[in-house]
N, C-alpha and C. Protein backbone atom coordinates (compact mmCIF):
# COMPACT_ATOMS: atom_id res chain seq x y z
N UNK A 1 -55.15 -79.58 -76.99
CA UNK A 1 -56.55 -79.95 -76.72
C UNK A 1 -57.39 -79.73 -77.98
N UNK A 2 -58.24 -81.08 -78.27
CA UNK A 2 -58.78 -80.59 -79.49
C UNK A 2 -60.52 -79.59 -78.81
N UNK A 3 -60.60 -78.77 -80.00
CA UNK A 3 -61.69 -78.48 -79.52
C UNK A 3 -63.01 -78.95 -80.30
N UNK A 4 -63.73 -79.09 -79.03
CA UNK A 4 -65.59 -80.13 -79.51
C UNK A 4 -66.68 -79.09 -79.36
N UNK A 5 -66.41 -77.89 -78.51
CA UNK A 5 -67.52 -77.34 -78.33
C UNK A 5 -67.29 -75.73 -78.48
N UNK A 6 -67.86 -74.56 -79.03
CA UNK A 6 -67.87 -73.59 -79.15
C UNK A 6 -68.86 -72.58 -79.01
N UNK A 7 -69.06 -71.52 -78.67
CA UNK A 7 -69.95 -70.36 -78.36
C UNK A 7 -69.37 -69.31 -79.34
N UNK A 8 -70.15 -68.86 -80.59
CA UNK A 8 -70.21 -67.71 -81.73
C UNK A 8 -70.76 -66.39 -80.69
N UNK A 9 -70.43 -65.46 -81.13
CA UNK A 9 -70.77 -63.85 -81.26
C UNK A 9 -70.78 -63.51 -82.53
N UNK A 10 -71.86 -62.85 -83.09
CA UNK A 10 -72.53 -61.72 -83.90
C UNK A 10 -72.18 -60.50 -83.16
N UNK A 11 -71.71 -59.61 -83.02
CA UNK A 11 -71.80 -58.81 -82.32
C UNK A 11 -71.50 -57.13 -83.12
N UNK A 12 -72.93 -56.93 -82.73
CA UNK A 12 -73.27 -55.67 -83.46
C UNK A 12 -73.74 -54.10 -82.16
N UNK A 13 -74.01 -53.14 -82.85
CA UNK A 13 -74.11 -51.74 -81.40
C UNK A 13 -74.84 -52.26 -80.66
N UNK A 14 -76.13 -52.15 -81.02
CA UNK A 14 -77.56 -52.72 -80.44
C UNK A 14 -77.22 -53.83 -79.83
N UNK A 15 -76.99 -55.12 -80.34
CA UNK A 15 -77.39 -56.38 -80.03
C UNK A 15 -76.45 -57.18 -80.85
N UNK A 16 -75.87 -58.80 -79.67
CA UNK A 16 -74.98 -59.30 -79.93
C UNK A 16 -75.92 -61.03 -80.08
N UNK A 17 -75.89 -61.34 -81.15
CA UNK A 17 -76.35 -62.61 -81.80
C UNK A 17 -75.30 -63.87 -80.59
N UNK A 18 -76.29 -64.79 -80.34
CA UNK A 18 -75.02 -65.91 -79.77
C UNK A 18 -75.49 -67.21 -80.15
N UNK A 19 -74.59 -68.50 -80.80
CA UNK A 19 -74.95 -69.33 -81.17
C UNK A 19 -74.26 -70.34 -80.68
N UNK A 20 -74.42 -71.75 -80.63
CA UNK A 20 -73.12 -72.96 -80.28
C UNK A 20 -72.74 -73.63 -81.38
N UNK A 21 -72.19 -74.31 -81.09
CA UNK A 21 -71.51 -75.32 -82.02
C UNK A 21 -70.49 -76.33 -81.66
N UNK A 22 -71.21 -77.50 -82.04
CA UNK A 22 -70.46 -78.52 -82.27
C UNK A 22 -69.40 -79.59 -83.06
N UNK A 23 -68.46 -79.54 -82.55
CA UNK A 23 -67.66 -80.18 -83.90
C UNK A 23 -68.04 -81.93 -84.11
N UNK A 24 -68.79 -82.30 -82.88
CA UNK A 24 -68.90 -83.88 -83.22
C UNK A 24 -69.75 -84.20 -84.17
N UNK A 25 -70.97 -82.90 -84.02
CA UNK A 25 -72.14 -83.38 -85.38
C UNK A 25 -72.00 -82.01 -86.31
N UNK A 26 -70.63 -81.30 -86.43
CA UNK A 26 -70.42 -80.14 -87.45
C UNK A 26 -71.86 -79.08 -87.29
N UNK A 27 -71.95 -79.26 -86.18
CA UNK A 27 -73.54 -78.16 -86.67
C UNK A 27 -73.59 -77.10 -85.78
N UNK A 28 -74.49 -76.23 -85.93
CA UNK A 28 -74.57 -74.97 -85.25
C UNK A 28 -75.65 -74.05 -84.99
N UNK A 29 -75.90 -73.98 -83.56
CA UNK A 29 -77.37 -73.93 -83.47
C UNK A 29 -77.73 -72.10 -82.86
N UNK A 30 -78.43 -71.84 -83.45
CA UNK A 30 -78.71 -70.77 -83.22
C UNK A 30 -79.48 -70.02 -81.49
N UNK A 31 -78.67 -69.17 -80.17
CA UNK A 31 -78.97 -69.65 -79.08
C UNK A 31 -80.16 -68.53 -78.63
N UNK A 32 -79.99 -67.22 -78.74
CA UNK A 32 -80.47 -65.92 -78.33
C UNK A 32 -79.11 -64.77 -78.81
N UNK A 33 -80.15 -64.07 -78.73
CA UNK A 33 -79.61 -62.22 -78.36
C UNK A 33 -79.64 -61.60 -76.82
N UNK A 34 -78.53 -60.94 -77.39
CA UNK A 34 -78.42 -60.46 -76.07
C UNK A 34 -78.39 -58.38 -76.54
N UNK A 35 -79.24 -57.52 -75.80
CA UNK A 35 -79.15 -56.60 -76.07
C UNK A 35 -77.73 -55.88 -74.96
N UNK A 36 -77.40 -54.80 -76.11
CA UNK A 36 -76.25 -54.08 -75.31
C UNK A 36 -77.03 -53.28 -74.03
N UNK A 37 -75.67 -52.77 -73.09
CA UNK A 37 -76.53 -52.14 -72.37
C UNK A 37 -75.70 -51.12 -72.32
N UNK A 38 -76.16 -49.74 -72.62
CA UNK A 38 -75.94 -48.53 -72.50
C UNK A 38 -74.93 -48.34 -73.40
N UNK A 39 -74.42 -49.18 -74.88
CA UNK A 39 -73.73 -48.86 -75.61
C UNK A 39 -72.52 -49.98 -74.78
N UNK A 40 -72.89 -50.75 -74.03
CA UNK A 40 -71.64 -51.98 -73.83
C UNK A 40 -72.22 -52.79 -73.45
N UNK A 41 -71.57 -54.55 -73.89
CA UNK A 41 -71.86 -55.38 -73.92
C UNK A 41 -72.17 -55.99 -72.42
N UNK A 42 -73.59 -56.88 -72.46
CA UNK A 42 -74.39 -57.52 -71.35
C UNK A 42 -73.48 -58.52 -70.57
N UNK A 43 -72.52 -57.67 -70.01
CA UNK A 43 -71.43 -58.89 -69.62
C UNK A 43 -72.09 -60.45 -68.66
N UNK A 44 -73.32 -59.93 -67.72
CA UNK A 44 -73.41 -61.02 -66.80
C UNK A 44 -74.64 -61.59 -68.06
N UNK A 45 -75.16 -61.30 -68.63
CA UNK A 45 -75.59 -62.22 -69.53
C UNK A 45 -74.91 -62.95 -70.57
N UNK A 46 -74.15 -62.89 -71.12
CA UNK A 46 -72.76 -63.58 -72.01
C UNK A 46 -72.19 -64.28 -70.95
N UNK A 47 -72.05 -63.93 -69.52
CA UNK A 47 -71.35 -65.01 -68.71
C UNK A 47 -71.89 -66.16 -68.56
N UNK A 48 -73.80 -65.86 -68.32
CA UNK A 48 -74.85 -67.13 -67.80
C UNK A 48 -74.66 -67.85 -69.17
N UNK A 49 -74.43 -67.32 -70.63
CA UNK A 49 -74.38 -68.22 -71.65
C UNK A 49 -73.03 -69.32 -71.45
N UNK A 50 -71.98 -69.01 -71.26
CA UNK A 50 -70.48 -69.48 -71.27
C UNK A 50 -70.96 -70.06 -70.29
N UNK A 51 -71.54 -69.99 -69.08
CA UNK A 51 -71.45 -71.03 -68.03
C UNK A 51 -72.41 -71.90 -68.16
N UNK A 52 -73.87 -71.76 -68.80
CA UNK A 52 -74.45 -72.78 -69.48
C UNK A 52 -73.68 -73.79 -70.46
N UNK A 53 -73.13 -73.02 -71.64
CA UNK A 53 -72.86 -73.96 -72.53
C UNK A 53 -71.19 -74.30 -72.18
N UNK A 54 -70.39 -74.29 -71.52
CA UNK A 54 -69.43 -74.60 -71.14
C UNK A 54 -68.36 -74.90 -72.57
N UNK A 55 -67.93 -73.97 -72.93
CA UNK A 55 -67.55 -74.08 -74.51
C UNK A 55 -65.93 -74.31 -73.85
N UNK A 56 -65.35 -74.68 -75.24
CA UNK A 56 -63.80 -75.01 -74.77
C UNK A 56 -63.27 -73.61 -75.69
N UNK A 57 -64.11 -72.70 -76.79
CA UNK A 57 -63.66 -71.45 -77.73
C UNK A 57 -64.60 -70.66 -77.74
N UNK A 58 -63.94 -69.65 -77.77
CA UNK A 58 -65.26 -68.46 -78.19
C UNK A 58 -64.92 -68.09 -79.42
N UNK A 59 -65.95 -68.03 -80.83
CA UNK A 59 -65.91 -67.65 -82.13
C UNK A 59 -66.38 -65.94 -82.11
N UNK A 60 -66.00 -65.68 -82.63
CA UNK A 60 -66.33 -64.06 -83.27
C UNK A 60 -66.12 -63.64 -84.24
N UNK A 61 -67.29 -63.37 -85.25
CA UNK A 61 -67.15 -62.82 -86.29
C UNK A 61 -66.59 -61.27 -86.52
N UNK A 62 -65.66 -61.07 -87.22
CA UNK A 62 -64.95 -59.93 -87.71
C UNK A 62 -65.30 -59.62 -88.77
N UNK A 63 -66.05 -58.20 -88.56
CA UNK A 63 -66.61 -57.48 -89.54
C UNK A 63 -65.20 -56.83 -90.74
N UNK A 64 -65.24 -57.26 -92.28
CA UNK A 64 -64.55 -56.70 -93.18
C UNK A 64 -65.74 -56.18 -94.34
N UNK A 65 -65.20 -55.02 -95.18
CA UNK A 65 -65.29 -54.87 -95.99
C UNK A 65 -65.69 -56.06 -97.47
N UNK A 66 -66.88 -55.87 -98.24
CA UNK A 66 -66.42 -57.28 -99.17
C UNK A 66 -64.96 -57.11 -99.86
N UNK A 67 -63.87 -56.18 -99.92
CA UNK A 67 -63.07 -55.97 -100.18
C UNK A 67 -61.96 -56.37 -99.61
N UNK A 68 -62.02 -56.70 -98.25
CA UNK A 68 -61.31 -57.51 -97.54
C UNK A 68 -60.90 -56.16 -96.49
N UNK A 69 -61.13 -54.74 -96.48
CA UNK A 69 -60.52 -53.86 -96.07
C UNK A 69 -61.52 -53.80 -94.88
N UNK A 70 -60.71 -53.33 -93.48
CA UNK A 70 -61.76 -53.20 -92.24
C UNK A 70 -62.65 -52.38 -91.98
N UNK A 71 -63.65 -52.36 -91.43
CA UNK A 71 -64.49 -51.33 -91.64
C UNK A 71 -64.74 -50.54 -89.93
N UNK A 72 -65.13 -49.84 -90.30
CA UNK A 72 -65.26 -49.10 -88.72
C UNK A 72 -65.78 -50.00 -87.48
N UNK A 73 -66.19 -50.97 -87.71
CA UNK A 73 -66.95 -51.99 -86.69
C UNK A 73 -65.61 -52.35 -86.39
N UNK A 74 -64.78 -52.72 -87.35
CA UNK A 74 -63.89 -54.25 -86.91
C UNK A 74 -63.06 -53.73 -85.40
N UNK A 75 -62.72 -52.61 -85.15
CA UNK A 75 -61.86 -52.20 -83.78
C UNK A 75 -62.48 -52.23 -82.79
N UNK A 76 -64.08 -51.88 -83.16
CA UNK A 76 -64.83 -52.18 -81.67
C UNK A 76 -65.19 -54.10 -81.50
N UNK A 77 -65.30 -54.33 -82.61
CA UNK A 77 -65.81 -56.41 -82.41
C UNK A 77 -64.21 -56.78 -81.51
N UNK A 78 -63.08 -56.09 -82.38
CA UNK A 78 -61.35 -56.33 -81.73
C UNK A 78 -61.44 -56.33 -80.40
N UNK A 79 -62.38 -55.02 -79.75
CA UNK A 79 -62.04 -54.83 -78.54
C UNK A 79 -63.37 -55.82 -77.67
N UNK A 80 -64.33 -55.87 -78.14
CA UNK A 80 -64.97 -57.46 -77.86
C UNK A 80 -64.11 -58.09 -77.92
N UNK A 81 -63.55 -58.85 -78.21
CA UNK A 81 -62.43 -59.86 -78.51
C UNK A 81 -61.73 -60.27 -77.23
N UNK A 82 -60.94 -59.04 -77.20
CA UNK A 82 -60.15 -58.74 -75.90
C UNK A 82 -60.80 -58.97 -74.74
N UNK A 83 -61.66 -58.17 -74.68
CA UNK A 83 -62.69 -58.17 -73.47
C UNK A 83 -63.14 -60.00 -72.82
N UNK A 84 -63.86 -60.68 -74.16
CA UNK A 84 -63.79 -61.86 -73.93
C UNK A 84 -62.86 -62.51 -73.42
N UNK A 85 -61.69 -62.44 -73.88
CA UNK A 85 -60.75 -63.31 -73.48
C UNK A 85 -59.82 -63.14 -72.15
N UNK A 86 -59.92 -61.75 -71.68
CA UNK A 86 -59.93 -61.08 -70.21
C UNK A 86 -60.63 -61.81 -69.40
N UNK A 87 -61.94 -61.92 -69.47
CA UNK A 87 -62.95 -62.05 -68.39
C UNK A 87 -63.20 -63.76 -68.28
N UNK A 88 -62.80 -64.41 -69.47
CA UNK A 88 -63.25 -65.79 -69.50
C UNK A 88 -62.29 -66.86 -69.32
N UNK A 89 -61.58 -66.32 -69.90
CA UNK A 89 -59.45 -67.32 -70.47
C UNK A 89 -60.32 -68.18 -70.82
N UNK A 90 -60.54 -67.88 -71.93
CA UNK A 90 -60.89 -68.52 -73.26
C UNK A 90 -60.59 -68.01 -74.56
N UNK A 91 -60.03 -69.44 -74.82
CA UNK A 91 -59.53 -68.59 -76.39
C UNK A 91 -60.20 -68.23 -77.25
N UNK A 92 -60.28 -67.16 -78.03
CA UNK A 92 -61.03 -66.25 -78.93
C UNK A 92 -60.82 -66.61 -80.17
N UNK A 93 -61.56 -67.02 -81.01
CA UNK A 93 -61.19 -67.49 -82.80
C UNK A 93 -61.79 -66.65 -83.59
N UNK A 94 -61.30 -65.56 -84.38
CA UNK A 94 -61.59 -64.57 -85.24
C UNK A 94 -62.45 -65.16 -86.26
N UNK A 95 -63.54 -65.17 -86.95
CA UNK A 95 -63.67 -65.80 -88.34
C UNK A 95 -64.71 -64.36 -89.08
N UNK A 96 -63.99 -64.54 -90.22
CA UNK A 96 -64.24 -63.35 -91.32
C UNK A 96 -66.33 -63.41 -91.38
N UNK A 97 -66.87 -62.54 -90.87
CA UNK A 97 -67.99 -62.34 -90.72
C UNK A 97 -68.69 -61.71 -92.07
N UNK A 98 -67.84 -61.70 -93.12
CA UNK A 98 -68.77 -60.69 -94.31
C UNK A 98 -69.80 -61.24 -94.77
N UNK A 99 -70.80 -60.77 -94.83
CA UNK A 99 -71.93 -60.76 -95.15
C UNK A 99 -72.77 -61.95 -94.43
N UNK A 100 -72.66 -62.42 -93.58
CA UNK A 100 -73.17 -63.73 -92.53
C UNK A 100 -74.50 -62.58 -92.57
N UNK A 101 -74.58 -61.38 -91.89
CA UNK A 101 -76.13 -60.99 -91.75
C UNK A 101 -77.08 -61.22 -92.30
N UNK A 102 -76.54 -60.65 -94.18
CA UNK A 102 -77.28 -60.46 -94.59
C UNK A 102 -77.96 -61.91 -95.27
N UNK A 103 -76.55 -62.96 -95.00
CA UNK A 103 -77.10 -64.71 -95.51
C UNK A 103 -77.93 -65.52 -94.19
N UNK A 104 -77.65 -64.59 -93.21
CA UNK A 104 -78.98 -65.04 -92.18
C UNK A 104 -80.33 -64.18 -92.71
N UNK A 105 -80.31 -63.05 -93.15
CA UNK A 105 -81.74 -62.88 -93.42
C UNK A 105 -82.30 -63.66 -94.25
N UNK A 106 -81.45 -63.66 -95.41
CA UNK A 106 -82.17 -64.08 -96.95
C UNK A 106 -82.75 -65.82 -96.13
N UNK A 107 -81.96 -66.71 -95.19
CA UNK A 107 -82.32 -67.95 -94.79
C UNK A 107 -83.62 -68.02 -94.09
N UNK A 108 -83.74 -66.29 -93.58
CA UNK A 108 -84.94 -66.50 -92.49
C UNK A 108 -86.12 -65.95 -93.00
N UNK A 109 -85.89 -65.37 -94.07
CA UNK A 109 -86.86 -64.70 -95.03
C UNK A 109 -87.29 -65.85 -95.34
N UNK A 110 -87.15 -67.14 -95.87
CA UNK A 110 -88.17 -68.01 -96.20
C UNK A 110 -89.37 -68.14 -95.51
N UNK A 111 -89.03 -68.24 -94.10
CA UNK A 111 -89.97 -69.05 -92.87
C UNK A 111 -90.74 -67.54 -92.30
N UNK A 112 -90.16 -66.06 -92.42
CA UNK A 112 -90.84 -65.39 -91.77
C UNK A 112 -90.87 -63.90 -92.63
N UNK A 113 -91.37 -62.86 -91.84
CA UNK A 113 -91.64 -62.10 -92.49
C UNK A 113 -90.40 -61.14 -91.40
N UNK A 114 -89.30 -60.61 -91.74
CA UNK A 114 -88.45 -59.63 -91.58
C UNK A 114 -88.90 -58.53 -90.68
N UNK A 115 -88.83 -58.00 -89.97
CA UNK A 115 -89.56 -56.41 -89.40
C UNK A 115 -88.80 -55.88 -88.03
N UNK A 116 -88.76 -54.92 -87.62
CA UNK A 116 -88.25 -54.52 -86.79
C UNK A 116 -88.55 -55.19 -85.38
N UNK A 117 -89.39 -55.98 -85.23
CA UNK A 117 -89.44 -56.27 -83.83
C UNK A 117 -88.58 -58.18 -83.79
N UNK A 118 -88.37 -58.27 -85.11
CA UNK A 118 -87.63 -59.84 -84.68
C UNK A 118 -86.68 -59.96 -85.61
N UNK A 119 -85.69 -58.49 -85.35
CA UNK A 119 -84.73 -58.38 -86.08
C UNK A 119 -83.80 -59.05 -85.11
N UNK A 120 -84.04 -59.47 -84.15
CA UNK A 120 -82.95 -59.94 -83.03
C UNK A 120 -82.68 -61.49 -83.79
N UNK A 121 -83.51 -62.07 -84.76
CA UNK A 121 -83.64 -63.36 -85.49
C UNK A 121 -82.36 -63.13 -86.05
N UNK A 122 -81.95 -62.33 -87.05
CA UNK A 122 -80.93 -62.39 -87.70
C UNK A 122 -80.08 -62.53 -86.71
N UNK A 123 -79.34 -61.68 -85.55
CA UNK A 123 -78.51 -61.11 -85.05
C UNK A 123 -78.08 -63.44 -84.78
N UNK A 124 -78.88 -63.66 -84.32
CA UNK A 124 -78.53 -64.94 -83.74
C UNK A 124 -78.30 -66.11 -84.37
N UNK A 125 -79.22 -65.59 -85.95
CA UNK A 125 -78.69 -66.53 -86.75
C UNK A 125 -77.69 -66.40 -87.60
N UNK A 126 -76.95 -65.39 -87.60
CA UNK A 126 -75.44 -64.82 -87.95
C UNK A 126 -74.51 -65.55 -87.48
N UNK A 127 -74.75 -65.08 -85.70
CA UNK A 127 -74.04 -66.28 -84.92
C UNK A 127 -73.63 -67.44 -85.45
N UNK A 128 -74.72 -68.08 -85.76
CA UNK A 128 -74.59 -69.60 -86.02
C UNK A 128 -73.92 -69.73 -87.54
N UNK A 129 -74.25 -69.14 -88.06
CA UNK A 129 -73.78 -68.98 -89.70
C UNK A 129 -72.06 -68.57 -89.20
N UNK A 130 -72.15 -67.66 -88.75
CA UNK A 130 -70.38 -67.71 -88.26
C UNK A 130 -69.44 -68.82 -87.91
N UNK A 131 -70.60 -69.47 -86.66
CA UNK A 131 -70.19 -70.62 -85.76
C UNK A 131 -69.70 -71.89 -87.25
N UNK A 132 -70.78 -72.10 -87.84
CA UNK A 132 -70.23 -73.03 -89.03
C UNK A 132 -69.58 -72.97 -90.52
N UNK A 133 -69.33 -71.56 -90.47
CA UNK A 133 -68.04 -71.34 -91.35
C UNK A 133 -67.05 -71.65 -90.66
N UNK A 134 -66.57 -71.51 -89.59
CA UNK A 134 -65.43 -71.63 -88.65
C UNK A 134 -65.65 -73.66 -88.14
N UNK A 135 -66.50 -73.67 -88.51
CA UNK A 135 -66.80 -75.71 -88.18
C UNK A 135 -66.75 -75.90 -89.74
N UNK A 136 -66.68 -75.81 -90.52
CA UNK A 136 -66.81 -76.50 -92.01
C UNK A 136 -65.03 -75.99 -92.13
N UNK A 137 -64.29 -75.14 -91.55
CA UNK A 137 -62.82 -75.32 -91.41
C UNK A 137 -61.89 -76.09 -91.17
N UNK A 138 -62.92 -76.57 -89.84
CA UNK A 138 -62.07 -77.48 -88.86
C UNK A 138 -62.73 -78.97 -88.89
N UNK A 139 -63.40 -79.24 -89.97
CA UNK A 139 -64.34 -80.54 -89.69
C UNK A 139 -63.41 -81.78 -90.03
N UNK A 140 -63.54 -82.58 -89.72
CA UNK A 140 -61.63 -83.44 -90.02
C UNK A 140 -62.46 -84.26 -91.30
């Protein structure tokens, strides 16, 4: 089955970035945040997303080192991973997340001013920055 449609995770302690993506027009749109709850992920909210956007993959960025070495995040995003693919049977596509945050800020720093109350901006536009590294892979 080829796949046309996808749902990204950012997924950080606080708050998990979610974006879509399409392979027919290569693009990738930035959707909401979702905050954790109590230190674990908003499962019936990640579900209303997957059953909205009816994806055929779920993307997830994997936190590395710029060194390529894992960093303390990467076993808990792993066990996101798992979790996803438990609850959904949907297949899970790893894509190397380094530094997507901080190339969603510097993108959103043009248009806004950075601050603690719409830091959830990055989290979602990570997402999407994930979502189309993993579509500029697969773009035929």
């Amino acid at each position: 089955m080829k796949i046309t449609s996808v749902l990204g995770f950012d997924y950080g302690k606080k708050r998990i970035g979610i974006a879509t993506g399409q392979t027919i027009t290569n693009s990738a749109t930035p959707c909401k945040t979702i905050s954790q709850v109590n230190g674990n992920p908003d499962w019936p909210a990640i579900e209303a997303e997957i059953k909205q956007w009816k994806p055929q993959a779920l993307i997830v960025g994997i936190p590395y080192y710029t060194d390529g070495s894992e960093s303390q995040m990467t076993s808990a995003v792993r066990q996101f991973c798992y979790e996803l693919e438990k609850r959904f049977k949907l297949p899970v596509i790893e894509v190397n997340e380094t530094l997507s945050s901080q190339q969603a800020e510097e993108l959103l720093k043009t248009n806004m001013k950075i601050n603690k109350h719409n830091k959830h901006e990055i989290d979602k536009m990570a997402a999407a920055i994930i979502v189309q590294r993993w579509l500029d892979q697969h773009s035929p």
